[in-house]
Structure formats: C-alpha cells, structure tokens
C-alpha atoms as a PDB file:
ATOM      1  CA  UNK A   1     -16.982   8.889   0.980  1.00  0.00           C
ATOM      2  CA  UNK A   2     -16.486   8.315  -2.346  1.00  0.00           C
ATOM      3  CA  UNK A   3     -13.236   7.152  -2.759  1.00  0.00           C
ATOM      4  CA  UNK A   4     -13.764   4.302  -0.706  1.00  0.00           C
ATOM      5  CA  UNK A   5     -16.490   2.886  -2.581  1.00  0.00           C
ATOM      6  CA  UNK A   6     -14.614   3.746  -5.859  1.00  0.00           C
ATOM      7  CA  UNK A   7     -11.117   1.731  -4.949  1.00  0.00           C
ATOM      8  CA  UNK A   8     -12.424  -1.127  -2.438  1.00  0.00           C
ATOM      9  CA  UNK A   9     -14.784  -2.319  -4.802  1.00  0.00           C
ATOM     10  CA  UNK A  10     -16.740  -4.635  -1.978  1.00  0.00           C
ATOM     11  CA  UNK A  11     -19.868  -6.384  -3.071  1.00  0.00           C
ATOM     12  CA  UNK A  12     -23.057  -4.606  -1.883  1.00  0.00           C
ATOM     13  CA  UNK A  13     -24.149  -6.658   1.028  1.00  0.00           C
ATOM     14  CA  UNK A  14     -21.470  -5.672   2.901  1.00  0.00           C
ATOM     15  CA  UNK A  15     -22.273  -2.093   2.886  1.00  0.00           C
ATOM     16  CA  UNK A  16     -23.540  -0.752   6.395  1.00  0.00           C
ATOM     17  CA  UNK A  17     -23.503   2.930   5.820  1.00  0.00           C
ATOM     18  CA  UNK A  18     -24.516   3.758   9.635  1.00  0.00           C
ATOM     19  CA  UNK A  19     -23.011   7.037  11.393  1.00  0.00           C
ATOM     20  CA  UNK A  20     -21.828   5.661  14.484  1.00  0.00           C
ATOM     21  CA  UNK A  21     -22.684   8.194  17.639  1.00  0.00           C
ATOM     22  CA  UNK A  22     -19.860   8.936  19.909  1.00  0.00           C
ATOM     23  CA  UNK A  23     -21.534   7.636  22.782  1.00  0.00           C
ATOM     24  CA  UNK A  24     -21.240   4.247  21.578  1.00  0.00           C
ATOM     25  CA  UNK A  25     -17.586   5.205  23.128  1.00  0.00           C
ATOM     26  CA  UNK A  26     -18.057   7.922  25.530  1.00  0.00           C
ATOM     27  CA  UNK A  27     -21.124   6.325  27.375  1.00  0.00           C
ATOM     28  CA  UNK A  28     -20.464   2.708  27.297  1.00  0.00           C
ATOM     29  CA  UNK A  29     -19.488   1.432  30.649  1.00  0.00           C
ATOM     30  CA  UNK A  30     -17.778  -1.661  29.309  1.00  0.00           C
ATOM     31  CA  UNK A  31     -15.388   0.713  27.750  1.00  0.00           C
ATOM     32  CA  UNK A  32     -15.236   2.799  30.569  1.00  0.00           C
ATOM     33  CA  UNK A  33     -12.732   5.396  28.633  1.00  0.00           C
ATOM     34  CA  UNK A  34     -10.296   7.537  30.545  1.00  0.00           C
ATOM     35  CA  UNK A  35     -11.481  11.284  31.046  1.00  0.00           C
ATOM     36  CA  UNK A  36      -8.595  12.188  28.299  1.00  0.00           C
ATOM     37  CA  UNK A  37     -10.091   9.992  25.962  1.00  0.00           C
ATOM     38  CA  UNK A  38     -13.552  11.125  26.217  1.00  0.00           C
ATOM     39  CA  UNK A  39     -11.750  14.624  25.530  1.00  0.00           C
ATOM     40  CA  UNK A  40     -10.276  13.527  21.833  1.00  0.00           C
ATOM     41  CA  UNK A  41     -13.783  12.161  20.966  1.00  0.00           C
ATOM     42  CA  UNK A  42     -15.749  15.389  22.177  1.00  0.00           C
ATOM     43  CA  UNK A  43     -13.017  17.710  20.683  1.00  0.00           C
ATOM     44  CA  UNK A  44     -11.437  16.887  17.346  1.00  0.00           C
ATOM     45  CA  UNK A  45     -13.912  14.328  15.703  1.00  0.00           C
ATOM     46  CA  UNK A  46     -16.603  15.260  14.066  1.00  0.00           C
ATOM     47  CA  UNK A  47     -18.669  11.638  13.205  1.00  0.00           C
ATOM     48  CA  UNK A  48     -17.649   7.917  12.756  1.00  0.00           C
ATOM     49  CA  UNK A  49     -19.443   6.021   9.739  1.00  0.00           C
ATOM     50  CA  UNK A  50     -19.600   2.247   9.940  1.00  0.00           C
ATOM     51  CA  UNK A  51     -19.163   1.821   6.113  1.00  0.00           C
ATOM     52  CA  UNK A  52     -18.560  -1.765   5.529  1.00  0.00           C
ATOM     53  CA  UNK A  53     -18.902  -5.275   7.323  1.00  0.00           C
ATOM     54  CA  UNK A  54     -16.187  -8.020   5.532  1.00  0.00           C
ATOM     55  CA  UNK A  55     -17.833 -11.407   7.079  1.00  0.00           C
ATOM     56  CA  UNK A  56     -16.901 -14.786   6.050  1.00  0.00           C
ATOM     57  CA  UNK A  57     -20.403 -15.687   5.177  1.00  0.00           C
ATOM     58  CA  UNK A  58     -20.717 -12.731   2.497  1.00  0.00           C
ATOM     59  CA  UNK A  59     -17.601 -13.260   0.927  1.00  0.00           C
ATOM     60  CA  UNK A  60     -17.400 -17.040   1.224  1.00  0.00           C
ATOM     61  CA  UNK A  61     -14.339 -17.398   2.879  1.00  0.00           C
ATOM     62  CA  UNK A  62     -13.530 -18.905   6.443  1.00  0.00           C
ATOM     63  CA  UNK A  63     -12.625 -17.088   9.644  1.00  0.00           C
ATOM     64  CA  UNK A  64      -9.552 -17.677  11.102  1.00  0.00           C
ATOM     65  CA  UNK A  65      -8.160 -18.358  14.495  1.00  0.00           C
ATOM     66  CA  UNK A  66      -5.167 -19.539  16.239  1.00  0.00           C
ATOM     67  CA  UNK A  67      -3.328 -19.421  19.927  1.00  0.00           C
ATOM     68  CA  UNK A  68      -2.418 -15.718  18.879  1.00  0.00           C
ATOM     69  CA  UNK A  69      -4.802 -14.061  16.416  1.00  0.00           C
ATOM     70  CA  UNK A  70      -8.485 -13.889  15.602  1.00  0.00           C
ATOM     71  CA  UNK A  71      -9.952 -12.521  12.426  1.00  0.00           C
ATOM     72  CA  UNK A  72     -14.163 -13.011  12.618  1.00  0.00           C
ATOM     73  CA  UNK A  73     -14.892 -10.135  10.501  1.00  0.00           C
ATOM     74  CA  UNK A  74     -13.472  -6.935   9.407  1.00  0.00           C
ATOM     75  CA  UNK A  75     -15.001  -3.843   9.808  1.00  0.00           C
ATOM     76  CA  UNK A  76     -14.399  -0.426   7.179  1.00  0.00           C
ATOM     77  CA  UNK A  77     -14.460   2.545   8.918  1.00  0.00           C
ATOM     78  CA  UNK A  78     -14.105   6.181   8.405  1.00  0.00           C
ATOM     79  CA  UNK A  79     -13.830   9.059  11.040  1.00  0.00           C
ATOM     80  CA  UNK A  80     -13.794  12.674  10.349  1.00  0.00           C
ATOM     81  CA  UNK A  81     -11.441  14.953  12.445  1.00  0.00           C
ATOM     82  CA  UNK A  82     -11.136  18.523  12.953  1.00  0.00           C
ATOM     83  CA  UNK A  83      -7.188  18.388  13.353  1.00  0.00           C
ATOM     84  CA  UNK A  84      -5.067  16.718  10.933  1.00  0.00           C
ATOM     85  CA  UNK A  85      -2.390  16.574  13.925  1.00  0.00           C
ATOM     86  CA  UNK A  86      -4.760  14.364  16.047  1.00  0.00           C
ATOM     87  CA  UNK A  87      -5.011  11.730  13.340  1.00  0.00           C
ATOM     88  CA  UNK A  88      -3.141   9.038  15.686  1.00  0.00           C
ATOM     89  CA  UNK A  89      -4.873   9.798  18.725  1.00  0.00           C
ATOM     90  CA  UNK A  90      -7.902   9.380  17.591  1.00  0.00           C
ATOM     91  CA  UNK A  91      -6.579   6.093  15.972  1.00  0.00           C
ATOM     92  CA  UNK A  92      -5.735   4.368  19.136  1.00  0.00           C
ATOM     93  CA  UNK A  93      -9.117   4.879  20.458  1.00  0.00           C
ATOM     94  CA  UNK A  94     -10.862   3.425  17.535  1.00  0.00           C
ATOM     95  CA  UNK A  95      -8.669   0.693  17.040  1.00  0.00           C
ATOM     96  CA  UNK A  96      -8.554  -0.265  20.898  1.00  0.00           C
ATOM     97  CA  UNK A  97     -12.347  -0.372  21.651  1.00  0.00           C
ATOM     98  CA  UNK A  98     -13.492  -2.206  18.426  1.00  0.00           C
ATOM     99  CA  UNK A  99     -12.462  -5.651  18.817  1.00  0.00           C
ATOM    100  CA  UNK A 100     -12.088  -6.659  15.087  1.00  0.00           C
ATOM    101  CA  UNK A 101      -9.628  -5.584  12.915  1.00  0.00           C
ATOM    102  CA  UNK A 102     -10.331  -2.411  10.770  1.00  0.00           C
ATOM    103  CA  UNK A 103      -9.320  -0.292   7.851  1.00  0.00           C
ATOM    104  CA  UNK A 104      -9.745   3.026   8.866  1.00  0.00           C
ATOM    105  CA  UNK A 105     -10.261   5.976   6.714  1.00  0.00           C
ATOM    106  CA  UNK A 106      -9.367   9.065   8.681  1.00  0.00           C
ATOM    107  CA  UNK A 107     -10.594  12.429   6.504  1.00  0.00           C
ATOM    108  CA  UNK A 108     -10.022  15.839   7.600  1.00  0.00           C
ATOM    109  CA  UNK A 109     -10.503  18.631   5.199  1.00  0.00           C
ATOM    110  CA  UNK A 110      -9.948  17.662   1.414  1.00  0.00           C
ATOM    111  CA  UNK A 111      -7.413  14.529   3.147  1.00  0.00           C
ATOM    112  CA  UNK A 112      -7.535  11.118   3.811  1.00  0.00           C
ATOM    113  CA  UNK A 113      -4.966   8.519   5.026  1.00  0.00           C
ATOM    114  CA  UNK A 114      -5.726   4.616   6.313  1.00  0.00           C
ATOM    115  CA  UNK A 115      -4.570   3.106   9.046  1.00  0.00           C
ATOM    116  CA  UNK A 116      -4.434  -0.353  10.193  1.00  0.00           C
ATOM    117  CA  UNK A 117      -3.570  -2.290  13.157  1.00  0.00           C
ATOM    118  CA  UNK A 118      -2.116  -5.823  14.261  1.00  0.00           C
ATOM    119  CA  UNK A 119      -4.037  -7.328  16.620  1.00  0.00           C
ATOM    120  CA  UNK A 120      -3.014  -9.944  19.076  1.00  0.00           C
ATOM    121  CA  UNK A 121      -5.290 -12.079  21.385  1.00  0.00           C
ATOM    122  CA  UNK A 122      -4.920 -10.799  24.901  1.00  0.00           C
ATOM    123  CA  UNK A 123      -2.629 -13.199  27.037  1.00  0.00           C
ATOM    124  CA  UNK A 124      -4.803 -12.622  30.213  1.00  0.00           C
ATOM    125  CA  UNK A 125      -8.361 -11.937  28.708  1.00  0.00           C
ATOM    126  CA  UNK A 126      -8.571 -13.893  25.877  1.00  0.00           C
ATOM    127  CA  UNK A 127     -12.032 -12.536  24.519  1.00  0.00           C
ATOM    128  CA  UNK A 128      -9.986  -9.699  24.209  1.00  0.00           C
ATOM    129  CA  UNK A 129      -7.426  -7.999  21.279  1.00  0.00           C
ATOM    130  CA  UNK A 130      -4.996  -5.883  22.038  1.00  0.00           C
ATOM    131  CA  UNK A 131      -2.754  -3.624  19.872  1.00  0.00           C
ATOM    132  CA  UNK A 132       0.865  -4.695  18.951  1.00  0.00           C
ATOM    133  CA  UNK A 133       1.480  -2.336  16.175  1.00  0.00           C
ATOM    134  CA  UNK A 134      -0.180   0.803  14.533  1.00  0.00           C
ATOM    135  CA  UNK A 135       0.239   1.351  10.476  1.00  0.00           C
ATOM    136  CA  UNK A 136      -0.501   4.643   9.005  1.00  0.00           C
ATOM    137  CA  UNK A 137       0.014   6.263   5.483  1.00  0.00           C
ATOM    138  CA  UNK A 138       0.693   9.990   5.191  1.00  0.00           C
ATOM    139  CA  UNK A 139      -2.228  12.590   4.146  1.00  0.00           C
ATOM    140  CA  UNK A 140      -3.594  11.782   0.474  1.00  0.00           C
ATOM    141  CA  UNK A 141      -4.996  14.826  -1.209  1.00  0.00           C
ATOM    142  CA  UNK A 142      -8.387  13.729  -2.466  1.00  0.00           C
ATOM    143  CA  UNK A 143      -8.836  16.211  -5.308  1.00  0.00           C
ATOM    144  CA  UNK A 144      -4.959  16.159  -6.417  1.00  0.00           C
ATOM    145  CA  UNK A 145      -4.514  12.118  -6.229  1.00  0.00           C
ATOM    146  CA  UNK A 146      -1.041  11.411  -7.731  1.00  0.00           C
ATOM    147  CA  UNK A 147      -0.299   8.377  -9.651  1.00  0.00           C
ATOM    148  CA  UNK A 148       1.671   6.666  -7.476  1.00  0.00           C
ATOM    149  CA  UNK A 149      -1.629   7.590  -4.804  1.00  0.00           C
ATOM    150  CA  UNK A 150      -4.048   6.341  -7.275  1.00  0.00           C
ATOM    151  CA  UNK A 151      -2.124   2.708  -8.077  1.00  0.00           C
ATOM    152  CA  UNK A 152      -1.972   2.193  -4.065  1.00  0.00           C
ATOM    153  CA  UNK A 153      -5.429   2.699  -3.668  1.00  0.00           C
ATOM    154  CA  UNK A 154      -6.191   0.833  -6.421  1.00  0.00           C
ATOM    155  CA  UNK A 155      -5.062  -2.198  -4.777  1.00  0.00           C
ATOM    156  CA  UNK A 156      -7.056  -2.385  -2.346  1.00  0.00           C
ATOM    157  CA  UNK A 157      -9.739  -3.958  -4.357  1.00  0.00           C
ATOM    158  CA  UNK A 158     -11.407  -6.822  -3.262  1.00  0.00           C
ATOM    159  CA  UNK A 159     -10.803  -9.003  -6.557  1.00  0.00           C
ATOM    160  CA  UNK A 160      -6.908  -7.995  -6.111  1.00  0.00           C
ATOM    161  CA  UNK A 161      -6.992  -9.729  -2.328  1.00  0.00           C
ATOM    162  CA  UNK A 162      -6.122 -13.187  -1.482  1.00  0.00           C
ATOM    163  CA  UNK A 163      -9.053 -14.737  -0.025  1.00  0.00           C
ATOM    164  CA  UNK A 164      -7.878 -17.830   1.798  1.00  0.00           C
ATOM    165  CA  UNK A 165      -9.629 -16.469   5.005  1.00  0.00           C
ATOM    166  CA  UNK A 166     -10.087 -13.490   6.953  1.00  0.00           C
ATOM    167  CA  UNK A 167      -6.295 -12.940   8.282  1.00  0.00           C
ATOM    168  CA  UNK A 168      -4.678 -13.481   4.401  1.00  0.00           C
ATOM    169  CA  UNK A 169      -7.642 -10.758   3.242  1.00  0.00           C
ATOM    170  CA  UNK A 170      -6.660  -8.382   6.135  1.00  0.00           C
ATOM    171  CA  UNK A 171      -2.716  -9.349   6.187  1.00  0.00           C
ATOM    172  CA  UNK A 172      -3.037  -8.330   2.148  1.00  0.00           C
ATOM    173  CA  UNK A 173      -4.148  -4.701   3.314  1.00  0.00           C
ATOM    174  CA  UNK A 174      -1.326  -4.307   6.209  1.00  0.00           C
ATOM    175  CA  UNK A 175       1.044  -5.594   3.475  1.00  0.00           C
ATOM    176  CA  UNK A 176      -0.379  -2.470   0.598  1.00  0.00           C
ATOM    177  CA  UNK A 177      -0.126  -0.091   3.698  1.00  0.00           C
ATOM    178  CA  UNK A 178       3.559  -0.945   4.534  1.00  0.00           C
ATOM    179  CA  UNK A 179       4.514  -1.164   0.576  1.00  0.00           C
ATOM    180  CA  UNK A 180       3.182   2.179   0.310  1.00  0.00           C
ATOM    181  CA  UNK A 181       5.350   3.533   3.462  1.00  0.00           C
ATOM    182  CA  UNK A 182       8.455   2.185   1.497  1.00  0.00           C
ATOM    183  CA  UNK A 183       7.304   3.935  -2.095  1.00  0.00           C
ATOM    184  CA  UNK A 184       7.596   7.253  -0.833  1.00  0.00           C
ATOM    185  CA  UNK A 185      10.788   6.922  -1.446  1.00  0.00           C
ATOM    186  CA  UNK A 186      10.252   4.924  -5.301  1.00  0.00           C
ATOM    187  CA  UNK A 187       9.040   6.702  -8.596  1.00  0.00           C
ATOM    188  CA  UNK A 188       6.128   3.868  -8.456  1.00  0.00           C
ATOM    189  CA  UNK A 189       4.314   1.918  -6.256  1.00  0.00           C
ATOM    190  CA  UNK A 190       4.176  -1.289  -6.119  1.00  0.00           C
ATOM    191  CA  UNK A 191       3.115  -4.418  -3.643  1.00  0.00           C
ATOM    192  CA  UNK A 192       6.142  -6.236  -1.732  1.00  0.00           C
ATOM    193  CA  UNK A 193       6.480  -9.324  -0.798  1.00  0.00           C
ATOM    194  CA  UNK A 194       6.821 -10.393   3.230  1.00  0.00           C
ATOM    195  CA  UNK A 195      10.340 -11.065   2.777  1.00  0.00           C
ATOM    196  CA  UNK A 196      11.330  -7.618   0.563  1.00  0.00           C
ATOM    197  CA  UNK A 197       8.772  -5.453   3.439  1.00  0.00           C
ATOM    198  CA  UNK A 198      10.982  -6.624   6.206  1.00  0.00           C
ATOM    199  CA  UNK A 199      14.050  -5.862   4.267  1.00  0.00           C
ATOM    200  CA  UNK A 200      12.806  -2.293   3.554  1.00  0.00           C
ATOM    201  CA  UNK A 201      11.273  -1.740   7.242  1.00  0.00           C
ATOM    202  CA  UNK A 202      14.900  -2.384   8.655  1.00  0.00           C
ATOM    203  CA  UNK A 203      16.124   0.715   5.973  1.00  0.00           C
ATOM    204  CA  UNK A 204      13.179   2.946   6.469  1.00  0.00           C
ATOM    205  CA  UNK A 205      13.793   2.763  10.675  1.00  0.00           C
ATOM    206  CA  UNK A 206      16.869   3.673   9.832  1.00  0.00           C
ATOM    207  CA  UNK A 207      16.329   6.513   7.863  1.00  0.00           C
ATOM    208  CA  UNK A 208      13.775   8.096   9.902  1.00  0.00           C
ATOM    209  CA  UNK A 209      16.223   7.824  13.495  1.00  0.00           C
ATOM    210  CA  UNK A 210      19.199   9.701  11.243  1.00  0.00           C
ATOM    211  CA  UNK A 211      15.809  12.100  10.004  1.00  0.00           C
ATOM    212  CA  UNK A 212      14.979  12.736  13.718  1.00  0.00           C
ATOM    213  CA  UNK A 213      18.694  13.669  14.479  1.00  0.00           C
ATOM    214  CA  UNK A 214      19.042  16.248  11.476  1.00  0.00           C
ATOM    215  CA  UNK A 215      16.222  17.659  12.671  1.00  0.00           C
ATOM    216  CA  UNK A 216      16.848  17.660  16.605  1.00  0.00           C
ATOM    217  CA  UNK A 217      21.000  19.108  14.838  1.00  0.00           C
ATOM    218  CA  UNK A 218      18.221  21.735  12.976  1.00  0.00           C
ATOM    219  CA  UNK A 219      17.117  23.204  16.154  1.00  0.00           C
ATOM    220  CA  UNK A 220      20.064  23.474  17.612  1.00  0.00           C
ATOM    221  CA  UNK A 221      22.120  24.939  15.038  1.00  0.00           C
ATOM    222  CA  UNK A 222      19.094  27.543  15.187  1.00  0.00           C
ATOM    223  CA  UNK A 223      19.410  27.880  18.391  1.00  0.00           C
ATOM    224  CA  UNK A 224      23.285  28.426  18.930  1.00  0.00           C
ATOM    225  CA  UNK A 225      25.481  31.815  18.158  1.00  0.00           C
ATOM    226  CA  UNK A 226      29.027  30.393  18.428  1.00  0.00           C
ATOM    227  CA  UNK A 227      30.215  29.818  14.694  1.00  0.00           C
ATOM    228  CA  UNK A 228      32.656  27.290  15.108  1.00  0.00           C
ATOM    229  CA  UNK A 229      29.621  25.081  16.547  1.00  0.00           C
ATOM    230  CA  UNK A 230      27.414  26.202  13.908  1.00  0.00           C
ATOM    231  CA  UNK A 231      29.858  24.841  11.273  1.00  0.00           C
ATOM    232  CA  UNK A 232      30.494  21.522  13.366  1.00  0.00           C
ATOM    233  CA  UNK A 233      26.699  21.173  13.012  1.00  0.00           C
ATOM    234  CA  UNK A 234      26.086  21.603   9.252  1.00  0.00           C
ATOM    235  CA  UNK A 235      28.824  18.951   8.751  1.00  0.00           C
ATOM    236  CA  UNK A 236      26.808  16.661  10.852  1.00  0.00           C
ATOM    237  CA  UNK A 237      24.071  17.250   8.772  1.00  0.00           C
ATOM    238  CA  UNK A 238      25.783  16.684   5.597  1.00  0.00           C
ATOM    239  CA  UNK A 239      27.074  13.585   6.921  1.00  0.00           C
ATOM    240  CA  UNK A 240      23.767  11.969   8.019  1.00  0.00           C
ATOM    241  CA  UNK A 241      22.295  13.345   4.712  1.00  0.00           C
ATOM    242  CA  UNK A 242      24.407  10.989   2.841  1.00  0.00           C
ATOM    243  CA  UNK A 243      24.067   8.047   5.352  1.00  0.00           C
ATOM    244  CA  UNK A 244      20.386   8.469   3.828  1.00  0.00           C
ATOM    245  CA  UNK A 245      21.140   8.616   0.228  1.00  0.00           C
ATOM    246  CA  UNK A 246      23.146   5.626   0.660  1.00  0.00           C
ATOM    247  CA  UNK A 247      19.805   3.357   2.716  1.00  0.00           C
ATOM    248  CA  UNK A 248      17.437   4.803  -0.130  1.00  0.00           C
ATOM    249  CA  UNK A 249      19.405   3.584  -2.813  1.00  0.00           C
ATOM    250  CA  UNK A 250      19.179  -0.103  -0.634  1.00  0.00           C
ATOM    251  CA  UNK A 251      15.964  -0.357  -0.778  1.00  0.00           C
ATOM    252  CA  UNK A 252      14.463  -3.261  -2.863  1.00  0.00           C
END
C-alpha cells in the first residue's frame, strides 16, 4: 500500500514485500489456533503482506531487553479484511501469534487504521510475549485524508523517531497512536508527552464510560412509552452531555 511507504519513510533494506499465506496461522501446529480462530482467518481476511522488517542491524541501533520486555525486531504489517467490524478480531490473532511487536495496517475498502500492541514477556514461558494492551485508531479514509489525518501519519517517519533502541523506536509509535486517540477531540494533532498521554487517557476513559451510558439511556428511552420516564431520560442525557463538555475542555 502506498501510504505506508509514503509516511514511514523506512530505508529500503528493510522492505520485505512478501504476502504471507494464512496457513502460516491456520496450519501451524505450534500455534495450534482454536476452531473460532481459524474461522476469522478463513472468513473476513482476505491476505496478510509482510511489508517491512525494523532490525537493529539495518538501522544501527541496539535491541533491547529487560526482566519484562523484549524488542529484537519489529515487524510492519498490513492485513486486508472483508468487514470493517472485524478489525479487532482479526487484531488479536495477528498480534498474539507473531512474537515481535508490530504496526499493523488493517485496510478494508478505501480504509485504513493501525494498531499496536504492548507486549510483555510471559511470566511462565519466557520465550514467549503476551498481550497486555491493544491500541487502535479509528478508520482513516485513504482518498479523503484530513489534515489533522495527514500530520499523524506524517509522524510516523523514521527520521522523526527516537532511535535509542528498539523499545524507544516502537514506544515512539504507541505514543503517535495514543496522541492521535486524544486529538479527536483537538482542532490539530499533535505528539504528547508520557506524562500529558496519561493525563488525557484518565479523561478520555472517562468520557467514553458516560458515552456508553447515553447510549445504553438511547435505547431505552427508544424503547419505553411512559412519558414521564421518557423525560427523566433526556435529562440524564443532558446531564452526562455536559459532564463531557466539561472533561474535553480538560484535556491538555
């Protein structure tokens, strides 16, 4: 894809560019996937492209490894679905069974978003990562690209990332991902630091729980005929509706 050559800007030999066949997944016994698994590979994607390899040798920076993390490489990947609605799903799979951390590109249709994951040495099997936390953007329409869009993207460049090592090259793309989350809410986009992200990930978890109650108060008011219980529920509304205008206008 296009776009990810365009904003990553990675030197040459780290381009791959090999379709991955999904029974790399589906037939390797060492994964040994769950028959519901095997069902989101068969049904909603349609191919997985190795497109990049980040390895410390190529870009002249160290790996890096302590008692809880391990960053060897990191791999670029990009996976077309059929459903935009399985996006996560399909995620999980990806980012459980490769053991390095990835940027994944997930495409369906004329969309893209990117999705990252923190990765923690197993406790029990340490060979082994396994998933503490899953980081998504929304859907990015690749032929209407907004500003705000284009300047996130944009910052994924390589010459834009600290290179200390693997984790500070890989901890600088979880950090664009999360700064992104919070600009949805901003005219602009720009890149937080640590210290401002946790700030703003307190607000945003905030927001979204009062979100999920309008909406769960939305189906019910739908739902109900008595009008003295309608009205009790549109005041609800209006009150967590200004609980949120009140956390937007907190965030850094």
């Amino acid at each position: 894809m296009d776009i990810i050559y365009k904003y990553l800007n990675l030197p040459k030999r780290c381009y791959v560019n090999s379709k991955m066949p999904k029974k790399v997944f589906t037939d390797n016994p060492t994964f040994d996937l769950r028959k519901e698994e095997k069902s989101v590979i068969k049904k909603y994607i349609e191919g997985i492209y190795f497109e990049y390899s980040l390895k410390p040798q190529i870009l002249n920076i160290s790996r890096y490894e302590d008692e809880n993390i391990r960053y060897e490489e990191i791999e670029i990947i990009r996976v077309k679905i059929s459903e935009e609605s399985k996006y996560k799903k399909v995620c999980e799979l990806i980012q459980k069974y490769i053991q390095y951390p990835i940027l994944l590109f997930v495409e369906c249709n004329s969309s893209i978003l990117l999705n990252t994951a923190i990765k923690k040495i197993n406790k029990i099997e340490k060979e082994k990562l396994s998933i503490e936390e899953m980081l998504y953007t929304d859907w990015i329409k690749i032929d209407n690209i907004s500003s705000k869009e284009s300047a996130f993207l944009s910052s994924f460049s390589i010459d834009k990332q600290v290179l200390n090592n693997m984790f500070t090259l890989y901890e600088g793309y979880i950090n664009i991902i999360k700064s992104f989350e919070i600009s949805k809410y901003k005219d602009e986009f720009e890149i937080k630091s640590s210290d401002e992200i946790s700030n703003d990930s307190e607000i945003l978890n905030k927001i979204n729980e009062l979100e999920n109650e309008i909406e769960v108060l939305r189906k019910n008011l739908k739902k109900e005929s008595n009008m003295g219980t309608k009205v009790e529920f549109n005041v609800k509304i209006k009150k967590l509706q200004k609980k949120i205008i009140e956390l937007k206008s907190n965030l850094i």
